[in-house]
Every structure is written in structure tokens, then in C-alpha cells.
Protein backbone atom coordinates (compact mmCIF):
# COMPACT_ATOMS: atom_id res chain seq x y z
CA UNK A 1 15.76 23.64 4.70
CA UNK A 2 18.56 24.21 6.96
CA UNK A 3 21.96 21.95 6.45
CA UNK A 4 23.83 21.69 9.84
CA UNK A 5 27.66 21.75 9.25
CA UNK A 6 29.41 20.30 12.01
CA UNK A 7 32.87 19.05 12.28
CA UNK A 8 36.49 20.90 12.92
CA UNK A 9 37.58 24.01 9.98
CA UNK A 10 39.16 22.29 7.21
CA UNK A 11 39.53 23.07 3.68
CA UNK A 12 37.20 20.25 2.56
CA UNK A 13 34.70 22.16 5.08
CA UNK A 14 35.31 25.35 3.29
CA UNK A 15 34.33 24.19 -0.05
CA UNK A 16 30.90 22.45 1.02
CA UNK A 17 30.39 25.61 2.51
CA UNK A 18 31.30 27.76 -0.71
CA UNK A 19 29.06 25.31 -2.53
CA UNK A 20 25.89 25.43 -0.64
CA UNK A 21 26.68 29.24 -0.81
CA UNK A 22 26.64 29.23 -4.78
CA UNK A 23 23.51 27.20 -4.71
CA UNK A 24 21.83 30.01 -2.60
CA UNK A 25 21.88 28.62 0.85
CA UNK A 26 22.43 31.63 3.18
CA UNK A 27 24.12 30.92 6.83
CA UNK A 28 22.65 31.80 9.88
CA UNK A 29 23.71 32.25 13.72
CA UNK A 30 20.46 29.89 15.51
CA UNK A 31 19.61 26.61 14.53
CA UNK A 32 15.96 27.44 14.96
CA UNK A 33 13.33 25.69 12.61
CA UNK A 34 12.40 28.33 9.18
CA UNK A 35 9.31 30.05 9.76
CA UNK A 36 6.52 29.71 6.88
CA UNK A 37 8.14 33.41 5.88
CA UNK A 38 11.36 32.13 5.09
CA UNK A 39 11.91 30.67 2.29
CA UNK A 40 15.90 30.76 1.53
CA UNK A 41 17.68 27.91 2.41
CA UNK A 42 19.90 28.09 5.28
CA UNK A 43 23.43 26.64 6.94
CA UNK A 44 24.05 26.46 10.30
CA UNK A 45 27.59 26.35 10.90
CA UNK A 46 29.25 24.65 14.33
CA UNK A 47 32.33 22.70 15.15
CA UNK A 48 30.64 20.64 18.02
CA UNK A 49 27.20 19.22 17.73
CA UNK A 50 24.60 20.29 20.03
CA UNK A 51 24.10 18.49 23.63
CA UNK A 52 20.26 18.80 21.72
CA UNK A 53 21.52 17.66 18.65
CA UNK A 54 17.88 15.27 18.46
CA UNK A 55 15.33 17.65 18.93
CA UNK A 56 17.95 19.80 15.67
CA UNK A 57 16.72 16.72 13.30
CA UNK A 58 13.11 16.10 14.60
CA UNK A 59 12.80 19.92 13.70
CA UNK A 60 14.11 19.14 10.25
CA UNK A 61 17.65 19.77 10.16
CA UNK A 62 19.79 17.86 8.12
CA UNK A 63 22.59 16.76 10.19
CA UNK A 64 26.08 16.48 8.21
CA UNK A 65 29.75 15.66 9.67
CA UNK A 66 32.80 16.36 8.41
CA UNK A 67 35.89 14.74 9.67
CA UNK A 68 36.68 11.53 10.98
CA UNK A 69 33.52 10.44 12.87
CA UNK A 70 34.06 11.23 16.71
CA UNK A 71 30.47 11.18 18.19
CA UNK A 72 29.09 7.53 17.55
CA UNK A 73 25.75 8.63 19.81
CA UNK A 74 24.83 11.22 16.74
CA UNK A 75 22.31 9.74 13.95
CA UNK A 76 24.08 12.07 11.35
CA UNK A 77 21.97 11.75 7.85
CA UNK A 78 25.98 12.59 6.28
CA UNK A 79 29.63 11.95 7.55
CA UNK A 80 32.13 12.88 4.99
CA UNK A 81 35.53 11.65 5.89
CA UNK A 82 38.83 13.49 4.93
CA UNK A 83 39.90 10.36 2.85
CA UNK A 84 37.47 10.87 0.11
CA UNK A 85 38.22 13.53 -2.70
CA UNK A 86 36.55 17.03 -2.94
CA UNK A 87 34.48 15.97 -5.94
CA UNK A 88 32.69 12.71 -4.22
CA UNK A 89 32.16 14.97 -1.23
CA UNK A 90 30.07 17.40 -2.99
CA UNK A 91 28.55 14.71 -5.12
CA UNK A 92 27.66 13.08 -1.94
CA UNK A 93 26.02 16.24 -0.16
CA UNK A 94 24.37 17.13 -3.26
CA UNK A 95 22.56 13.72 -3.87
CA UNK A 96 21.24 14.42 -0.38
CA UNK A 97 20.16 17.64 -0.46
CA UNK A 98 17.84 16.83 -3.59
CA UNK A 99 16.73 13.74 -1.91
CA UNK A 100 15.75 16.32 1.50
CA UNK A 101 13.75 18.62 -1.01
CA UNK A 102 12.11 15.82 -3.24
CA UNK A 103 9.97 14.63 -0.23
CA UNK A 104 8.70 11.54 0.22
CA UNK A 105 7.00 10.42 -3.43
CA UNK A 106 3.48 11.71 -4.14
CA UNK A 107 0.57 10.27 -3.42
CA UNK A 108 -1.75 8.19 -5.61
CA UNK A 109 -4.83 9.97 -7.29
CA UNK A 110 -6.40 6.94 -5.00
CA UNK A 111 -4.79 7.78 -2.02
CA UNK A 112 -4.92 11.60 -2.28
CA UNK A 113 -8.62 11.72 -2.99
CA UNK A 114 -9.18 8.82 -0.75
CA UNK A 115 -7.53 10.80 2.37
CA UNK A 116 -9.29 13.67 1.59
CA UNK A 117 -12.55 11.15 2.45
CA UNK A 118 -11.48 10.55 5.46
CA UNK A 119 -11.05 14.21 6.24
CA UNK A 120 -14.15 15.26 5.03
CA UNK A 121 -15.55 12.28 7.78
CA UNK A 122 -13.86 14.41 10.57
CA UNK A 123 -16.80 16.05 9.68
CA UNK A 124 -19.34 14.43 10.94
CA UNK A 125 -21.72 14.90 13.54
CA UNK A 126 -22.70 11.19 13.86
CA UNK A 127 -21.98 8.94 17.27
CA UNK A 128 -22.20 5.91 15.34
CA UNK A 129 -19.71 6.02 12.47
CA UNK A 130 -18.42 8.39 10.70
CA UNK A 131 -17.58 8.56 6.99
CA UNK A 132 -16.75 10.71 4.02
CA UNK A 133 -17.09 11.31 0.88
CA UNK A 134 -15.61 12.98 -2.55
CA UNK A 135 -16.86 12.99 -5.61
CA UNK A 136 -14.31 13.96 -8.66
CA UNK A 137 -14.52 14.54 -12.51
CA UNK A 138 -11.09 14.68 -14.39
CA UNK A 139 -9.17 14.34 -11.28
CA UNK A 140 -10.99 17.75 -9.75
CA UNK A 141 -13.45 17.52 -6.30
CA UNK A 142 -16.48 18.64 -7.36
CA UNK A 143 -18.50 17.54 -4.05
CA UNK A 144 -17.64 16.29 -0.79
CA UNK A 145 -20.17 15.13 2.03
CA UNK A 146 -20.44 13.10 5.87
CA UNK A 147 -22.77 11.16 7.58
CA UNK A 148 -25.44 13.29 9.75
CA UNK A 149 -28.11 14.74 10.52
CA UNK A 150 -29.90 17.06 7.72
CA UNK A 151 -28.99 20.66 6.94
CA UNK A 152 -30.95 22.87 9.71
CA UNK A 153 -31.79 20.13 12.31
CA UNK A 154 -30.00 18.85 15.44
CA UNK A 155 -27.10 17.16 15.33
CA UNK A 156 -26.58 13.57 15.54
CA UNK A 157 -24.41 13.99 18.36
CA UNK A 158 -26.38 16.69 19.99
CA UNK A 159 -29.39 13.74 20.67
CA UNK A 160 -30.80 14.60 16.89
CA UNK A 161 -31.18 10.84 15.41
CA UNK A 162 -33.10 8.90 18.11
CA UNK A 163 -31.67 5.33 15.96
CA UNK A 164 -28.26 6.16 17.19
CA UNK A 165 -28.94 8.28 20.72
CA UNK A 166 -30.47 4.81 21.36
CA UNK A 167 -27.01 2.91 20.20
CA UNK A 168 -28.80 0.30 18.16
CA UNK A 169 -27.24 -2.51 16.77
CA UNK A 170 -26.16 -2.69 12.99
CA UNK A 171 -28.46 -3.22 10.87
CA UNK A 172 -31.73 -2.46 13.12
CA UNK A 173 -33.90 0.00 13.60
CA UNK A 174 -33.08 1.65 10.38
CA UNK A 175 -36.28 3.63 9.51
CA UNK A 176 -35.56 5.95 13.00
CA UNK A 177 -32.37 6.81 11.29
CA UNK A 178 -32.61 10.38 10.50
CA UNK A 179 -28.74 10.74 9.56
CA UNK A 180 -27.82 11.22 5.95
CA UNK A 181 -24.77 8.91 4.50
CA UNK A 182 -22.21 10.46 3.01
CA UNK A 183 -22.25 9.93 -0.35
CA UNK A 184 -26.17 10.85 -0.26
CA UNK A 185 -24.85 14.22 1.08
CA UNK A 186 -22.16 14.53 -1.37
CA UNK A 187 -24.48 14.40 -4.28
CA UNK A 188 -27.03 15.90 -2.96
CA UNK A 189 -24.65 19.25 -1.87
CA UNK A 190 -23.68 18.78 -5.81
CA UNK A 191 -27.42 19.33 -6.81
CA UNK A 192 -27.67 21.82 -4.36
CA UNK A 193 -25.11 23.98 -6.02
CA UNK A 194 -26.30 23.25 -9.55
CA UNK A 195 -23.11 21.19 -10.58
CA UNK A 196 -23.17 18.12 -12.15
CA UNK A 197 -21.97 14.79 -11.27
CA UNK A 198 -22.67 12.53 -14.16
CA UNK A 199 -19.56 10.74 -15.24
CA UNK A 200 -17.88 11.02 -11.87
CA UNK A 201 -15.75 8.57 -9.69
CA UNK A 202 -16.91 8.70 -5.84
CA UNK A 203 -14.28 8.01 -3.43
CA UNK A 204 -16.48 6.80 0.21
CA UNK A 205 -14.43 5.49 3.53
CA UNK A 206 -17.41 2.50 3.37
CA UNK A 207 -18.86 1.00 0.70
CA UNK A 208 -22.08 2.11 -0.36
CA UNK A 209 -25.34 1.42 0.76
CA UNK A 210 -28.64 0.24 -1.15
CA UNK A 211 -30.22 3.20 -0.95
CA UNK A 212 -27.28 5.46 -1.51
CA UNK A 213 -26.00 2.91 -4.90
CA UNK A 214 -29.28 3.72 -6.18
CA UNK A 215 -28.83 7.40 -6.18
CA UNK A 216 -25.20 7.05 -6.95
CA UNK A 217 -26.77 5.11 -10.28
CA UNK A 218 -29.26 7.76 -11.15
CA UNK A 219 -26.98 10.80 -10.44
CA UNK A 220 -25.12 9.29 -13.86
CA UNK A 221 -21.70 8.32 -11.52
CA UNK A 222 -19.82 5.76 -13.27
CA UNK A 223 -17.39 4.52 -10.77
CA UNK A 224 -16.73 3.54 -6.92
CA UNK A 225 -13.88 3.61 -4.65
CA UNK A 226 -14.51 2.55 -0.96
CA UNK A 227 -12.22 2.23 1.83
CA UNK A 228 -13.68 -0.74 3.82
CA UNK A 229 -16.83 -2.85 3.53
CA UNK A 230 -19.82 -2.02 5.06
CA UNK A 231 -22.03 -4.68 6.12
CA UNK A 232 -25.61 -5.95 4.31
CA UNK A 233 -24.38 -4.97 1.13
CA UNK A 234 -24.07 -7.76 -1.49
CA UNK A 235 -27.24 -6.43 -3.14
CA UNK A 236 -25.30 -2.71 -3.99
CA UNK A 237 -22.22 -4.65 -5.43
CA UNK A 238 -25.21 -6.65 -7.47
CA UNK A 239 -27.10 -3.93 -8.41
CA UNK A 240 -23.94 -1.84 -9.62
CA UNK A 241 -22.46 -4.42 -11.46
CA UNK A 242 -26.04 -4.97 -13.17
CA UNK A 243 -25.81 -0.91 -13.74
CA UNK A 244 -22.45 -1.14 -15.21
CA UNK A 245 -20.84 0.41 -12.39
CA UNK A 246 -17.19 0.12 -11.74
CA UNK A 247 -16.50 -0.50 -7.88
CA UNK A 248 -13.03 -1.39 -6.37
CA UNK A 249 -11.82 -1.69 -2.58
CA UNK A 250 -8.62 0.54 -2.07
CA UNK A 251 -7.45 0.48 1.14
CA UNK A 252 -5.48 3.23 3.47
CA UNK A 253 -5.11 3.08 7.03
């Protein structure tokens, strides 16, 4: 992190600075973003803001004035006026700096495994839709998988499943379809790596299919988390529930 000081010398300036100083923020000369090396917090120092002073807080500086506030244009994340004492001025910047280096709140388990499903459908080779998979025990990926074409054969998107070189509508033409779906290629890539997926929770961008609930069923995985619907498939929410399988919609963009 690197706090930008602005504002004229003045002895309230002097003890934010000796502050951030004796919480190990070192100063330096160039208001330049840290590199992934550096990992001591910094303070830039400067009476006048920038004529840049934007592209200073889209880099991740934290923009603080003190003094009276003389430049309205600036979207300062800190003013601290000369009225207020020393103690509600550090008080202040503190609150903020442990708000800057607390982040944004974690994700979910849902969301974090979720996303990872839609990274893992980056993945695939497929011209028709792509989705992911993850399978997880104890809150640990033990298998992830996409939609495409199988291991050692042309790609989808290379002319290698003639259903979907052909653009066919949903729903027809489903026996040309030489793509795998993803969660068939997550537990398959499981089995294919000896590792077991019996009590596990897949998280899938779509909802299942038939034919992939069914081996989701006998691969001994006990609960479902898709993204969106996919269509055709009130006989897999049937068929798990009949199976005892838990299956809930959460939804990410």
C-alpha cells in the first residue's frame, strides 16, 4: 500500500507522518504503483496533488489531505482538517488504513468454488456453450472439468463434433454430439487419477443433464450446485430428488 500525504507542512502533518513511520510504512520519492517484490508499505509525501492525481488512486493509492480542503475537483478517500485534535486524526487515518488492507469481504465457499467453475469453462473447446465444473470434498477441489471434445481427438472448435460444426438447435441432434459435459469430465478426470469422489458437492455453471445426474448418482456425489438452468431437465431434478440428492440454484454473474 502506498498512503499519499498531501497538504501544506504542519505539525498535525508531522505526526501522521511519525505514525505511519512507527507502524512500518517507509517513504518514498515516486508515486509509482509497488511491484509484487515490495512488500513494505510506503508514503508518498507532497504538498500539491498531482495534475494526475486520478490515474495515483486507480493505481491504488490512498489519497489523504491535510489542511483545510482547497482542491474540491480531488476525490480524496481522507481530508483531515486542522480543527480536529491530534488523537481523532490518527484515529481517523488508522480506521482507514485497516479498512484499505482488509479488502473487500471474502467470498462465499459458494461463490469461490462457483467462480472457479466458470474459470475452469474458459476452458473449453466447445462453439456451442461452454461450462465448468468442480467437484470438492471438505471444502478442497478434488476434480475440475469443461465441455468438449474427448481426450486425444479434435477439438470442438477445430470442426471435431459435427452436432455443433452444424449449429443445431437445442435439444436436437443429440446422438452426433461427440462433446463431453463438464461434470462427466470432472468425474471422469477423478477416476482417471484414482481419487475418489463419493460424498462430494459438484459445483456446474448449468444444471445437470440426464445422462450426466446419472453418473453424478453412481459416482456416490451427494450434492449439486448449478449456476443457471439448463433446458429439458425436469427429469434430473426428479431423478435426484428420488436419489436423495441435494441440488440448489446459486447464482453469480
Amino acid at each position: 500500500m502506498i498512503i499519499g500525504l498531501f497538504g501544506e507542512d504542519s505539525p498535525l502533518t508531522l505526526v501522521l507522518q511519525n505514525d505511519l513511520k512507527e507502524k512500518g510504512f517507509g517513504s518514498c520519492r515516486s508515486p509509482q504503483p509497488l511491484s509484487r517484490e515490495q512488500s513494505q508499505h510506503l508514503v508518498f509525501r507532497k504538498r500539491q496533488v498531482p495534475p494526475d492525481w486520478e490515474s495515483l488512486g486507480q493505481s491504488g493509492m490512498v489519497l489523504v489531505w491535510v489542511g483545510e480542503p482547497v482542491e474540491p475537483a480531488v476525490s480524496f478517500d481522507l481530508v483531515l482538517t486542522p480543527g480536529q485534535s491530534d488523537g481523532e486524526a490518527l484515529e481517523k487515518l488508522t480506521r482507514l488504513v485497516r479498512r484499505k488492507l482488509t479488502g473487500p469481504p471474502r467470498p462465499s465457499w459458494d461463490e469461490y468454488f462457483m467462480r472457479i467453475a466458470q474459470v475452469a469453462s474458459t476452458r473449453s473447446n466447445c462453439i456451442k456453450r461452454k461450462v465448468g465444473a468442480v467437484v470438492v470434498k471438505d471444502r478442497r477441489i478434488v476434480s475440475t472439468g469443461y465441455n468438449g471434445t474427448p481426450r486425444g481427438t479434435r477439438n470442438c472448435n477445430e470442426g471435431g463434433c459435427p452436432r455443433c460444426s452444424a449449429l443445431a438447435a437445442s435439444g436436437t441432434r443429440l446422438d452426433e454430439c461427440l462433446c463431453s459435459h463438464a461434470e462427466e469430465n470432472a468425474i471422469t478426470q477423478a477416476a482417471y487419477h484414482g481419487t475418489s469422489v463419493k460424498g462430494g458437492c459438484l459445483y456446474s455453471t448449468f444444471s445437470p443433464c440426464l445422462m450426466c445426474a446419472k453418473m453424478i448418482i453412481n459416482s456416490g456425489i451427494v450434492e449439486v450446485v448449478f449456476n443457471m438452468g439448463y433446458p429439458l431437465n425436469d427429469a434430473t431434478f426428479w431423478l435426484f430428488e428420488e436419489a436423495g440428492i441435494k441440488i440448489r440454484e446459486y447464482r453469480i454473474d
